[in-house]
Structure formats: C-alpha cells, structure tokens
Protein backbone atom coordinates (compact mmCIF):
# COMPACT_ATOMS: atom_id res chain seq x y z
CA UNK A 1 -25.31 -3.45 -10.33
CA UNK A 2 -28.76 -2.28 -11.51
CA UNK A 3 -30.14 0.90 -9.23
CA UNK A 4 -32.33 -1.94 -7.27
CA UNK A 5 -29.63 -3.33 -5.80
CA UNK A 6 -26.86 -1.86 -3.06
CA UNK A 7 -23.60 -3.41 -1.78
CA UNK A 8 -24.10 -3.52 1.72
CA UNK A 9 -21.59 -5.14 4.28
CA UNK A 10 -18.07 -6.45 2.76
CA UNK A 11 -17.54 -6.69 -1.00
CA UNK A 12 -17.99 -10.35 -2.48
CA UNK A 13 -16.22 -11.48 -5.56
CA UNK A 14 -18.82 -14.50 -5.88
CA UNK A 15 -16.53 -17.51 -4.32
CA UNK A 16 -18.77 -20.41 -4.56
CA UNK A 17 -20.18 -21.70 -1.09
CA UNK A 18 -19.05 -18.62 0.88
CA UNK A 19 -21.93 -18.03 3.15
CA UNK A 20 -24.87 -16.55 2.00
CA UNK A 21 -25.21 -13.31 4.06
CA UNK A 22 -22.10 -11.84 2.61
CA UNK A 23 -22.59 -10.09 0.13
CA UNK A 24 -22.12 -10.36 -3.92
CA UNK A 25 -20.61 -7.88 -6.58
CA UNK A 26 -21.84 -9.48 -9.46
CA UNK A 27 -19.07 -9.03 -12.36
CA UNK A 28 -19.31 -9.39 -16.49
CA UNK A 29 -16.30 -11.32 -18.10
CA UNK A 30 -14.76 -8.81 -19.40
CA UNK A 31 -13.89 -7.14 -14.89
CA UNK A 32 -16.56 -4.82 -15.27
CA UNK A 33 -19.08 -4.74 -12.92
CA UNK A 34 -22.74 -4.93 -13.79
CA UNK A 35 -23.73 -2.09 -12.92
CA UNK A 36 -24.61 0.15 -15.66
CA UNK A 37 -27.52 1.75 -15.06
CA UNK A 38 -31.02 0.95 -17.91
CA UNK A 39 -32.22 3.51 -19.85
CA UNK A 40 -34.14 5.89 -17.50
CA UNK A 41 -34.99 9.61 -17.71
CA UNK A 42 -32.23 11.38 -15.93
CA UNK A 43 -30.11 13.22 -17.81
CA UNK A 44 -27.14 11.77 -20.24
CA UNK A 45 -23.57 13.27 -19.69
CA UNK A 46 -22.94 13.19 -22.85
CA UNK A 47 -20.90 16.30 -24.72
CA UNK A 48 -23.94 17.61 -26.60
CA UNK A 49 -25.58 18.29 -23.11
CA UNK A 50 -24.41 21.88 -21.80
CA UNK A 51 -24.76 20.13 -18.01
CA UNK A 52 -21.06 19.17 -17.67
CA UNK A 53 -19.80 22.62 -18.20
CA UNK A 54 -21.77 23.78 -15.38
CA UNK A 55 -20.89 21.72 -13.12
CA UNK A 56 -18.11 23.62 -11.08
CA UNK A 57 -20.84 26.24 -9.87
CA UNK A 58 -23.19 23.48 -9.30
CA UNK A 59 -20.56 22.18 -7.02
CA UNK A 60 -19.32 25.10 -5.17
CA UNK A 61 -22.89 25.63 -4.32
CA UNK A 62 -23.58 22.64 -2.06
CA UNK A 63 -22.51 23.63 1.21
CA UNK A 64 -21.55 19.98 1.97
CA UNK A 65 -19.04 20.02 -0.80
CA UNK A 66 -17.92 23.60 0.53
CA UNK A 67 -17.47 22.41 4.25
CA UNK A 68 -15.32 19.45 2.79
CA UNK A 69 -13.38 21.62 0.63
CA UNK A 70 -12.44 23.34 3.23
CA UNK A 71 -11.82 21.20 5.75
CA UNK A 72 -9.68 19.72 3.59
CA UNK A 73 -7.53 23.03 2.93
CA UNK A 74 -7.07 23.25 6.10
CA UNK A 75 -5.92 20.12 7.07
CA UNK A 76 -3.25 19.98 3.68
CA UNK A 77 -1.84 22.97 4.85
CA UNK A 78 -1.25 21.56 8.22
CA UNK A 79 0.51 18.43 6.47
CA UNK A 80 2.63 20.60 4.49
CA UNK A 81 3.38 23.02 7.44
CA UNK A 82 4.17 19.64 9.66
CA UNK A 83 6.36 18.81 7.14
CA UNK A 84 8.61 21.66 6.85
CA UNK A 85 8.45 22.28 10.58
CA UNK A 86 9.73 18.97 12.01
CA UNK A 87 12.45 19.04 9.43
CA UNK A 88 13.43 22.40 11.72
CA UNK A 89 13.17 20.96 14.85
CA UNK A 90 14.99 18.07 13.91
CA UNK A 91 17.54 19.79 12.33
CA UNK A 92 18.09 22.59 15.40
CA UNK A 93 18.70 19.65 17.93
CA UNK A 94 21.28 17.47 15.70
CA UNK A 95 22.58 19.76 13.29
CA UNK A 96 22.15 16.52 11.11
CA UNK A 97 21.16 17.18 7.58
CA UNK A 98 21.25 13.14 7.44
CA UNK A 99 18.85 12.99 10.14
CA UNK A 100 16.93 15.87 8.99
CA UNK A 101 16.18 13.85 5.53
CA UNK A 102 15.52 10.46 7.00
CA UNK A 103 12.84 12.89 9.45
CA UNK A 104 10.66 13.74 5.90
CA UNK A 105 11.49 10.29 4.53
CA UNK A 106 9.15 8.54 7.81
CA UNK A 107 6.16 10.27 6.21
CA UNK A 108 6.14 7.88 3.31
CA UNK A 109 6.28 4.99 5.59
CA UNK A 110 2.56 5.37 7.41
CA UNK A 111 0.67 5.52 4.73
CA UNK A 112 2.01 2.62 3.25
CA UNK A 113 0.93 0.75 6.64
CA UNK A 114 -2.23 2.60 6.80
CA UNK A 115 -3.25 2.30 3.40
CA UNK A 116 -4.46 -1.41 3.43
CA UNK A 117 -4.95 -1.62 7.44
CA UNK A 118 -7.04 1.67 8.28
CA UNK A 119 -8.40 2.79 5.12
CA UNK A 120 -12.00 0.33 5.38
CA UNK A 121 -12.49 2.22 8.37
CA UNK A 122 -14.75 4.53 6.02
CA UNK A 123 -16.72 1.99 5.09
CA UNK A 124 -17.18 0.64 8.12
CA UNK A 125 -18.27 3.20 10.21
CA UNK A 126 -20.38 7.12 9.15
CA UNK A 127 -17.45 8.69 7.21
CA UNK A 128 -18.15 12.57 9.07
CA UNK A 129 -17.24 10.59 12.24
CA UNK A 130 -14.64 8.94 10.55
CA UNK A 131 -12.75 12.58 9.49
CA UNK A 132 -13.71 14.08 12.39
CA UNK A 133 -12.02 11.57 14.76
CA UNK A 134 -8.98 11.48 12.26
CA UNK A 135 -8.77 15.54 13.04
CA UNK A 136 -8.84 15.53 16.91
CA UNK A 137 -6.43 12.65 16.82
CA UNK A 138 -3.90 14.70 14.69
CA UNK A 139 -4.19 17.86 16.64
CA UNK A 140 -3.30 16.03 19.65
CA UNK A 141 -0.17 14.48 18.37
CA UNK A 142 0.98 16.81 16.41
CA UNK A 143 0.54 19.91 19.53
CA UNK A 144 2.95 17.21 21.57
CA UNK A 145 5.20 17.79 19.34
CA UNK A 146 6.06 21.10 20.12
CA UNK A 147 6.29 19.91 24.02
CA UNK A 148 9.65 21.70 24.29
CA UNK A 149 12.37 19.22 25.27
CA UNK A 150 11.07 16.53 23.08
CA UNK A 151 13.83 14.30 22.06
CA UNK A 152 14.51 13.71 18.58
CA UNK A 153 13.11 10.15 18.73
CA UNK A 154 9.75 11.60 20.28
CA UNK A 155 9.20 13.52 17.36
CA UNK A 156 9.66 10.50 14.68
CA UNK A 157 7.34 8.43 16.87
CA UNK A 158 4.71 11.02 17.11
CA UNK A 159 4.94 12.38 13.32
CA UNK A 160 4.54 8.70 12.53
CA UNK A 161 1.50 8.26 14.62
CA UNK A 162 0.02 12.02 13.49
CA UNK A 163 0.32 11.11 10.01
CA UNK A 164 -1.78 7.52 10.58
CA UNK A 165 -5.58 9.14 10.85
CA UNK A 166 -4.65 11.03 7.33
CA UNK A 167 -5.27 7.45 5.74
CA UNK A 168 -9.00 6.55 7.08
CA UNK A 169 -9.42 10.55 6.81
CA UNK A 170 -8.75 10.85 3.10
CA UNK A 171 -10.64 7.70 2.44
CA UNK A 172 -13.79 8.88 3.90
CA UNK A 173 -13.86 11.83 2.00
CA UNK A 174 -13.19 10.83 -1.48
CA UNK A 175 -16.20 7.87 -0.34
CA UNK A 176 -18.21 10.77 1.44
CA UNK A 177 -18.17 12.70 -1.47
CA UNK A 178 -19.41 10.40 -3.67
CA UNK A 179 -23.07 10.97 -1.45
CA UNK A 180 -22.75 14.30 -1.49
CA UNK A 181 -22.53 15.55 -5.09
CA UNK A 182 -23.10 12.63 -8.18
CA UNK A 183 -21.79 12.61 -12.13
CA UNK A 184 -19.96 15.04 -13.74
CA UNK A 185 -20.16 17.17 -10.14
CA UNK A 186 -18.20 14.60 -8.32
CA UNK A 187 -15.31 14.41 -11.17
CA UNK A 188 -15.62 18.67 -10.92
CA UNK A 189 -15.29 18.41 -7.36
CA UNK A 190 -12.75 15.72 -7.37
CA UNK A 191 -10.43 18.30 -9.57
CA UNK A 192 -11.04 21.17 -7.30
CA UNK A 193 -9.79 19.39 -4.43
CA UNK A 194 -6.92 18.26 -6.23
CA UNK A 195 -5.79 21.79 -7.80
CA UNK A 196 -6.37 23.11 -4.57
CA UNK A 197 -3.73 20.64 -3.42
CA UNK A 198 -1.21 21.48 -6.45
CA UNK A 199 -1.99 25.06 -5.43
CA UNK A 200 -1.46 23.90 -1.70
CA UNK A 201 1.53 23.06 -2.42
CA UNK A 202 3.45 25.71 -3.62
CA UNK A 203 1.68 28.29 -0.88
CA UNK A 204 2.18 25.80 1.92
CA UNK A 205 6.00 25.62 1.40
CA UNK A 206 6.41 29.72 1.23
CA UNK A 207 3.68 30.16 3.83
CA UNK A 208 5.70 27.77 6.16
CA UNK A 209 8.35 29.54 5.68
CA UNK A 210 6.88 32.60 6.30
CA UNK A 211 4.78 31.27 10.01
CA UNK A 212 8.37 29.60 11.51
CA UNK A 213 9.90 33.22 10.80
CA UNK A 214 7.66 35.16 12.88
CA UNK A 215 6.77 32.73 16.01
CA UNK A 216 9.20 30.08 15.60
CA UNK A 217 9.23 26.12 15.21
CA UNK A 218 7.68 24.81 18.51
CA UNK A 219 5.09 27.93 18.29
CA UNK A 220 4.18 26.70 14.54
CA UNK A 221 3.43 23.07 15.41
CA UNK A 222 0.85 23.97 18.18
CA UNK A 223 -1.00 26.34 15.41
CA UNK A 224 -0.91 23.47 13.48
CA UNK A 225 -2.50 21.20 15.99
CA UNK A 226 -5.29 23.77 15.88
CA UNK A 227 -5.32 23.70 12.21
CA UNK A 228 -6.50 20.36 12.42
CA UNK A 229 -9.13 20.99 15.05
CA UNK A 230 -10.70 24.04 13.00
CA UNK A 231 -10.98 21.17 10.24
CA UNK A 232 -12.75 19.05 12.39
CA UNK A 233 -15.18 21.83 13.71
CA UNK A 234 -15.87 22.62 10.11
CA UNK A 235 -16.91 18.80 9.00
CA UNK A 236 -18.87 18.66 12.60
CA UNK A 237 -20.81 21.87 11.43
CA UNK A 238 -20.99 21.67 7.91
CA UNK A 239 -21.51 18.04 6.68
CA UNK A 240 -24.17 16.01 7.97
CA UNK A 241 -24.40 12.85 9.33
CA UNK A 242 -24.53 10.17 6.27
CA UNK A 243 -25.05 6.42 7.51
CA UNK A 244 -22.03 3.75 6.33
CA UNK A 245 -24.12 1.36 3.53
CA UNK A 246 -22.28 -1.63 5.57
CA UNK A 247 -24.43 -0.84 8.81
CA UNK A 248 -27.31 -1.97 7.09
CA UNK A 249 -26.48 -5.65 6.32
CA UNK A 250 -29.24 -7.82 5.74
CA UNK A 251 -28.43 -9.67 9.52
CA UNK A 252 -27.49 -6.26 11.19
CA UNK A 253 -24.06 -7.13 11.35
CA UNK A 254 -21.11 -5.14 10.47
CA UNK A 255 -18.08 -7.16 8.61
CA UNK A 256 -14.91 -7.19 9.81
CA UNK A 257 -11.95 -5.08 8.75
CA UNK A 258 -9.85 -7.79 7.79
CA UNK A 259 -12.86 -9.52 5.56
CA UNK A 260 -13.12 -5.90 3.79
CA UNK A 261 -9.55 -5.77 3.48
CA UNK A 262 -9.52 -9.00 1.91
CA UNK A 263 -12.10 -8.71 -0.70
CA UNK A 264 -11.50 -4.72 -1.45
CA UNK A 265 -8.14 -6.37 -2.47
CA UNK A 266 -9.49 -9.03 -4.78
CA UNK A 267 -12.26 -6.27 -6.07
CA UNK A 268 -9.30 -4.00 -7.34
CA UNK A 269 -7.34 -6.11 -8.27
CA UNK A 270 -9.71 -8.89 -10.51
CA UNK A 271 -11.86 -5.99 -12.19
CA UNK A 272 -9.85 -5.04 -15.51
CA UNK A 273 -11.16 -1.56 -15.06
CA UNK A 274 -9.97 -0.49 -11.49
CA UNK A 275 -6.94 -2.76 -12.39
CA UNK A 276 -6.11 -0.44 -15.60
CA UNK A 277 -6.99 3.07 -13.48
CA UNK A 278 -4.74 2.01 -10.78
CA UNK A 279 -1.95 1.46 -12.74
CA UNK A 280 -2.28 4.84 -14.90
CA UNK A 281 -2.35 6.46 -11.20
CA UNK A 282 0.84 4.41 -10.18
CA UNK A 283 2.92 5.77 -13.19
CA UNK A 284 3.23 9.34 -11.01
CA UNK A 285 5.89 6.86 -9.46
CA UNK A 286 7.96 7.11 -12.93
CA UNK A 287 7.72 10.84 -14.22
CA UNK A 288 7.32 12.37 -10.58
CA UNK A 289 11.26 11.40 -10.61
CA UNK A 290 12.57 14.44 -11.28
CA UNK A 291 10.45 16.05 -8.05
CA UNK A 292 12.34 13.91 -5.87
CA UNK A 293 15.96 15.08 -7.73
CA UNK A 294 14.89 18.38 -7.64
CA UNK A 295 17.95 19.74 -5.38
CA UNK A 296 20.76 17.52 -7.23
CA UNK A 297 18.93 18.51 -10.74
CA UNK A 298 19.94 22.30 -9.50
CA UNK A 299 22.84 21.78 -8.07
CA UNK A 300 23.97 20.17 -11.66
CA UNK A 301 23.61 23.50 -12.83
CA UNK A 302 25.15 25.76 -10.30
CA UNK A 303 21.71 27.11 -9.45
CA UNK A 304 20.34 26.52 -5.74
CA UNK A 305 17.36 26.50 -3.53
CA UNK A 306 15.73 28.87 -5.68
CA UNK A 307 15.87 26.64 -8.93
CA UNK A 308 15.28 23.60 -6.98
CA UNK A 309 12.11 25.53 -5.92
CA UNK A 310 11.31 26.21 -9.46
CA UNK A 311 11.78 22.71 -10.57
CA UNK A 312 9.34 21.53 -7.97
CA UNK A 313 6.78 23.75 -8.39
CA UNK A 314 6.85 22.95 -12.22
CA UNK A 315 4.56 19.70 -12.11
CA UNK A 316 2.00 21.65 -9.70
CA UNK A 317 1.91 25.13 -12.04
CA UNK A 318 1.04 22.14 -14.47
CA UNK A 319 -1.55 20.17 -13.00
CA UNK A 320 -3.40 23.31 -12.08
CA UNK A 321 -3.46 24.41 -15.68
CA UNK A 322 -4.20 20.84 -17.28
CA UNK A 323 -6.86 20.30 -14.83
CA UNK A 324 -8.92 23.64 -15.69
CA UNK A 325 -8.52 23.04 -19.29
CA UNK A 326 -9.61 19.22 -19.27
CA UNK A 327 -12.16 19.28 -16.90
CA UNK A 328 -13.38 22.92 -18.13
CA UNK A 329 -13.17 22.83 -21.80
CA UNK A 330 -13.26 19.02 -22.91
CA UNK A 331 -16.47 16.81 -22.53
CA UNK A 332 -16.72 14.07 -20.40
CA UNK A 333 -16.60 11.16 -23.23
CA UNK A 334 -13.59 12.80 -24.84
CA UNK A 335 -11.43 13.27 -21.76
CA UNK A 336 -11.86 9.90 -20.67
CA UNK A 337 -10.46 8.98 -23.69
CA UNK A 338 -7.81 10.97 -23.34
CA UNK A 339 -6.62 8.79 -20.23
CA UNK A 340 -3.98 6.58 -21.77
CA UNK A 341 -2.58 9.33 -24.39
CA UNK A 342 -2.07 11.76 -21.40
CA UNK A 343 -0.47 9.08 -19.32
CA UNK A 344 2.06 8.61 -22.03
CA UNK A 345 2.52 12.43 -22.32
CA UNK A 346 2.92 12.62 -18.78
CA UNK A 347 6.35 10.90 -19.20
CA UNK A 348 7.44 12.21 -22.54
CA UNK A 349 9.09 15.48 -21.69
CA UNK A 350 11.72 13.89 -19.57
CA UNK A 351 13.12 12.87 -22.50
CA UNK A 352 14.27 16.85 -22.64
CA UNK A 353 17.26 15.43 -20.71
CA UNK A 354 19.05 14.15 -23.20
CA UNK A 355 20.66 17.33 -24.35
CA UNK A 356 21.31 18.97 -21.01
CA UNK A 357 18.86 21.39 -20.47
CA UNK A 358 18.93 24.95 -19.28
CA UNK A 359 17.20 25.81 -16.11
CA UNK A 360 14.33 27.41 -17.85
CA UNK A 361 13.76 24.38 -20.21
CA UNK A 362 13.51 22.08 -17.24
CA UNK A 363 10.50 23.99 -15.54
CA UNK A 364 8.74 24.56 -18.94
CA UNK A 365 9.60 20.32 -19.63
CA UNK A 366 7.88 19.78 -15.84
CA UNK A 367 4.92 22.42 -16.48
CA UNK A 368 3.91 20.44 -19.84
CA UNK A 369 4.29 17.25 -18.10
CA UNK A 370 2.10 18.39 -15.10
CA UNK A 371 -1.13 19.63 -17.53
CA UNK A 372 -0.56 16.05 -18.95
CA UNK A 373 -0.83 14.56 -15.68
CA UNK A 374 -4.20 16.35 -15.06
CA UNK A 375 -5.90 12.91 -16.49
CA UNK A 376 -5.12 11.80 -12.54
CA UNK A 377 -8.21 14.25 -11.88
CA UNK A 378 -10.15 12.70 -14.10
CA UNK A 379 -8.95 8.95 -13.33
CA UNK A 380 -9.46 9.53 -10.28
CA UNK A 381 -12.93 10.54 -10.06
CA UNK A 382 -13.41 7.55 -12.44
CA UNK A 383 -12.25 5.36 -10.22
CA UNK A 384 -13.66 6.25 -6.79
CA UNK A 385 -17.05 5.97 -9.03
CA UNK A 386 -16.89 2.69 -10.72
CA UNK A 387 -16.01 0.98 -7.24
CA UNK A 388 -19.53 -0.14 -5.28
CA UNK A 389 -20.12 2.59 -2.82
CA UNK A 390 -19.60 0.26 0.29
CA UNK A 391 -16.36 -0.19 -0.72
CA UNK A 392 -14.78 2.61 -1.79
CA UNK A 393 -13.12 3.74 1.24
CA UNK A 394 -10.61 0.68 1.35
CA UNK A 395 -10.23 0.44 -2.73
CA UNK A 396 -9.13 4.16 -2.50
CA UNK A 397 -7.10 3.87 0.29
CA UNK A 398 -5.39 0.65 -1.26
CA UNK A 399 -4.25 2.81 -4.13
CA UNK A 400 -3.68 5.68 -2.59
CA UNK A 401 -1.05 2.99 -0.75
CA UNK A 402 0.43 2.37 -3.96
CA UNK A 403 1.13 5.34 -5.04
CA UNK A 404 3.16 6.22 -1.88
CA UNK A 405 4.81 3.13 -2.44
CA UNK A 406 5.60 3.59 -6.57
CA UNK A 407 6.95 7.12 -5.68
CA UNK A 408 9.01 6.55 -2.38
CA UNK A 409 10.80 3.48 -4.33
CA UNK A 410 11.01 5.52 -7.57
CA UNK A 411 12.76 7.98 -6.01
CA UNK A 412 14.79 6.20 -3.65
CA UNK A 413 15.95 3.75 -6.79
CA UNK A 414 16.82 6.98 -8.82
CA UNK A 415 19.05 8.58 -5.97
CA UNK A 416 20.93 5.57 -5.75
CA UNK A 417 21.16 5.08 -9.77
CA UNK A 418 22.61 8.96 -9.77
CA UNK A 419 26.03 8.13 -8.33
CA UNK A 420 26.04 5.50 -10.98
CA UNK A 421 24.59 6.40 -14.31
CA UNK A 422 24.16 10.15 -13.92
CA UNK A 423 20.90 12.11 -13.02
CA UNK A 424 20.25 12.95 -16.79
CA UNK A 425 20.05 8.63 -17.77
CA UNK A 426 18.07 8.27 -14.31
CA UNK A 427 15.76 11.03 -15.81
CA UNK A 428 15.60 9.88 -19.41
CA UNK A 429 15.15 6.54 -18.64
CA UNK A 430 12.12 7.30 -16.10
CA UNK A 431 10.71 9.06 -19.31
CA UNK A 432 11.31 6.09 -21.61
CA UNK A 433 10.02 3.37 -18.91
CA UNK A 434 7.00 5.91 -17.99
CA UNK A 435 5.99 6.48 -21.54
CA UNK A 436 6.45 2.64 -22.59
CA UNK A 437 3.92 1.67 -19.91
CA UNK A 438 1.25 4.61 -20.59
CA UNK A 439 1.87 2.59 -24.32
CA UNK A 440 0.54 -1.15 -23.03
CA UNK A 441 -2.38 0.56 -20.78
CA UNK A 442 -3.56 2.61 -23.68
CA UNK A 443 -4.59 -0.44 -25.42
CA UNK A 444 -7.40 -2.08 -22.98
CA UNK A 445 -8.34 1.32 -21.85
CA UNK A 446 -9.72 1.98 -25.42
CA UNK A 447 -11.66 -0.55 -24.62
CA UNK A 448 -12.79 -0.50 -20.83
CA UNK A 449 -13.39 3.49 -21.34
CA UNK A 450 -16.51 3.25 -23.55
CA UNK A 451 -18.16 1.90 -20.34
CA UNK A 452 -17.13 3.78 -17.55
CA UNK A 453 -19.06 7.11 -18.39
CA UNK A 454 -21.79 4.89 -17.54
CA UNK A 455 -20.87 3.17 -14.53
CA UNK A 456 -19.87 6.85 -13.35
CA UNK A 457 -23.66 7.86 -13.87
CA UNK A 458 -25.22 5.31 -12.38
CA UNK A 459 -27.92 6.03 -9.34
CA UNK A 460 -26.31 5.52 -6.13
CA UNK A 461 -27.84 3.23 -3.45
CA UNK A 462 -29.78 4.47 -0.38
CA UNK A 463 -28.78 3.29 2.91
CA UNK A 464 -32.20 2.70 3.33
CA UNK A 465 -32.20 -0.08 0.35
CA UNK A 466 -31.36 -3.59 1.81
C-alpha cells in the first residue's frame, strides 16, 4: 500500500463481489503486498547509513517503548513465577509427579485456543486498553489461586483461564509497538524485548526458586497477582492512548472478530512473504527439542537437575548473544539475508549427538544453536512490519499459535519416540529434519528478502486517514 492509503476495518484479500465497504489489501503476484513506499526524502536504512547502529539508544529513549518494556518484564516474570509455583502447589496436595507434569503441560493448551479466537482483539479495540484489561484479569485469577484450600482441579481451571488474556495482551503490544517506535527502532526494540525474555528466563526460574523459599507457595501466587497489576499501572501511566485503525471504517462500523479472524487467516497464509517468515519461526518446533528432553538428556549421563539446568539455559545464553551481535554489529540488508542460513544453523548442532556427547559439549552445541536462532528477532520484527497495521494483532497472534503448537507436538512426539529409538536419534533426527527445511525456505527467501527492508520502512497510516 502506498503511504495514501490505510487498512482500516477487517483485512480483504480482494474476493470479487464482497461488499464494497470492506476493505482491500491490494497484493502483487508474486504475495507481496503493494506497499512499498515511492521514493521520498526520509532516510534509507541502508548499511552505509550510521542510523541503524543507533537505534537501541534511540529506542530506550522513548518513554512509551520504556513503559512497555517494562510492563512487559514484569508480567514474564509473573508467567514464569506462575509456572514454577503451581507445579508446587500441585505437587504438595497429590504428591503426583504425573499430575505435577500434566499441571505445566495445560499452559500450552490456551494459547493454542487463544491464538486464533482472542488475538484480533488488538485490532479491534485501543491496544493500551487491550493490555491493560489483559493485566487486571490475570491478577485476579491468578491471586484465587492461592485461596488456600483450592482443590487441585481449581487450580487447572483457573491457570487455564489466567493464561487466556496473555494472547490478546501480547498481540497488542507487538501491534502497539509498531505506533510507537518505526524502522530499524522497532526491529531494535523487538530484540530487546526478546533478550529480555531469554534473560527472563533463566532469572525467573532461580528467582522463583528463591521467592517460594522465603514466603512460601500460596504467599508467591498472590505477589504474583500483584505483579500483574503493577504491569497494568505502568501501561495506564506510561503509554498513551493510541486509537485501533479499525474504529475508523469508512461507515463507522467496527468488523467482527470472526470476519478478522477469517481474512487475517487468508492474509498469512496467501502472501508468500508472511507464509515463508512463519514457517522459519515454526522450525523452533524442531531444534527447541532438546529443551523439552532436557531432564532425560541429563539423566543419560548420570548428571541431574543441575545439568538439566545447564542444558536449558543453553539456547537462552545463545539467543542473548546472537541477538546483540546481529542486531548490533550487522546491517539491516545483510541480516535479513541471513534469515534462511541461520534457520538452517539453528538445527545443525544437534547433529553433535551422534557421537554421545559430554555434558559440556551439549551446552556449548545449544549456546551455538541459540545465537543462530537470534534471526527469530529479526524475523520477527519483519514480520509484525510487513503485515497492514490493522491487522497485525490477529496475524501475530495466529503465529504466535503455531509456534505453541509446532513445539508442544515436537516435544510430545520426541518423548514418545525416546522409549523407541533412543533420545540421541530423536535429537539427531530433529537436527536433520530442522536443517532440511531451513534448506527449501532458503530458496524463496532469497528472493522475497530483497523487498521486505522496504515494506519494513514504509510510513505508517494515521488513524486519522480514512
């Protein structure tokens, strides 16, 4: 789309004879969307300009960006500390280490529902709202958790529920921040949420460790609950109000959620170049494998929690690392080409497997593999940024879906291969698969990647255009 024109109201592939007042993404043959920007004054991203390497100060200087940052810290260390302390509560009442597993296995399950069915919420309605609602609906749920008596059952219906709002929540961001820094300072900001996240990780899980210690499971969850309310102050405080592009359709009228659900679908799905970036995202589902074996991968070796610590902290140390390096050091043009070649990367030191591997080999294998998987930072930030910006909400929550779902069946289909095969073929044979499909993507994302620099640098509408 050229910068005169916005994509207000549901996304339209162009069906012929669909009413007029819905509205049109007009497309190229080749899945691309017309929208690169004509030759203009603003400044080129290209790798000769010294603008791109600036561009993490820029960001952490826009308090927007800062309250979202934050507010987003906040509420992934309440997921993480959720995590770790239902799996205690659970495990006090039943003594059930069966039970206790299929307690952290229900958190894949909502955003798998949520992901297509809550997700076009941020489009539909201001995104601030959107997270801030999300927040106060959490704390709630999650402080009943730590209702003392609360039967084993009440806490898998209510972590089910609590984790629901994460879905619309983590859609309106990624959309929200789209309005709230542009270019090269969205795909900086875009990796400093995510190594935040990596680096979430590993001080969540000691850190939760640590809070259960000193007050005790049901004490934790209610700090948690407020957690998630200090996140919501934050946004309420910190980010202003930003109007949804969909409110301002050309006959006032909002669209439905199932008509956005139906053509973000078809938008992702029929455009070669979200296609080919969802897929590269969905491969996490193939080398993440060892992650999810992490305590049997140990165990192999007579070490135990301790190495299965160090094996899962491996792809985070990783990603933190690869994503300074390419998003510090390489230029925009050059990293994006470095998509497919990473992807395939990504999955190649699995193949350490074949020879039985020391302890020490297996974190360095997972550390190399994680920097490699730092092109999800950048893929990412393509991605959100190619879609229109009414309907980027639902097409990130859609893949965001699919990744839950390539990484809860990847590693449910590799536990049950283990008793068969072995963990090391499991493992090497994630790394082959993995590596053979980075191989057919890197082909059309030669291709498709000479383009998207562009797309990502286009002017974004005004709620005020109509």
């Amino acid at each position: 789309m050229t910068s005169g024109q916005t994509i207000e109201g549901a996304v339209r592939v162009g069906d012929p004879g669909t009413d007029s007042r819905e509205f049109e993404i007009p497309r190229q043959n080749n899945g691309a969307h017309e929208t690169t920007p004509p030759e203009s004054d603003t400044e080129s991203p290209n790798a000769s300009s010294p603008d791109w390497r600036r561009s993490y100060r820029d960001v952490m200087r826009v308090r927007e960006f800062q309250a979202l940052w934050l507010a987003h810290a906040l509420s992934m260390t309440g997921n993480y500390l959720l995590n770790i302390v239902v799996t205690v509560l659970v495990f006090q009442q039943t003594d059930s280490a069966f039970l206790t597993g299929l307690t952290l296995a229900l958190t894949f399950l909502p955003p798998i529902i949520a992901g297509p069915l809550l997700s076009g919420l941020a489009d539909l309605f201001p995104r601030r709202r959107v997270m801030v609602i999300s927040d106060v609906i959490r704390a709630c749920l999650v402080m009943c958790i730590g209702i003392p008596g609360m039967p084993v059952w009440g806490i898998w219906v209510l972590l089910f529920c609590s984790i629901m709002p994460t879905i619309p929540h983590g859609a309106a961001r990624v959309a929200l921040m789209t309005e709230v820094v542009q270019g090269e300072r969205y795909v900086a900001g875009s990796a400093i949420i995510g190594m935040t996240q990596q680096a979430g990780t590993l001080v969540g899980l000691v850190a939760g460790g640590a809070v259960m210690v000193m007050v005790g499971a049901g004490t934790a969850v209610v700090y948690n609950g407020f957690a998630f309310l200090l996140s919501a102050l934050i946004l309420l405080v910190g980010v202003r109000a930003h109007p949804p592009l969909t409110a301002k359709a050309k006959d006032d009228r909002r669209p439905g959620l199932l008509v956005l659900i139906q053509e973000g679908t078809r938008l992702v799905f029929s455009d070669a170049r979200l296609r080919t970036l969802s897929l590269f995202a969905w491969l996490a589902g193939l080398y993440m494998i060892p992650y999810g074996l992490a305590n049997p991968l140990a165990a192999e070796i007579g070490g135990g929690t301790a190495a299965a610590g160090l094996i899962m902290a491996g792809p985070s140390i990783g990603a933190v690392l690869g994503g300074l390096v390419l998003t510090r050091l390489i230029s925009p043009q050059t990293r994006m080409r470095m998509i497919g070649p990473l992807a395939m990367i990504a999955s190649l030191p699995l193949l350490v497997w074949l020879v039985q591997p020391p302890l020490w080999v297996m974190v360095v294998a997972l550390v190399v593999s994680g920097m490699a998987a730092a092109y999800q930072f950048v893929a990412n930030a393509a991605f959100v940024l190619c879609v229109p910006s009414g309907g980027r909400g639902l097409a990130f929550g859609l893949v965001a879906a699919g990744l839950q779902v390539a990484q809860g069946i990847g590693i449910a289909i590799a536990s049950l291969l283990v008793g068969v095969v072995g963990i090391q073929a499991v493992i090497v044979t994630a790394g082959v698969l993995g590596s053979l499909c980075a191989l057919v993507l890197i082909a059309p994302w030669s291709r498709l990647s000479r383009g998207t620099i562009e797309l990502m640098h286009r002017p974004e509408p005004s709620v005020n255009e109509a």
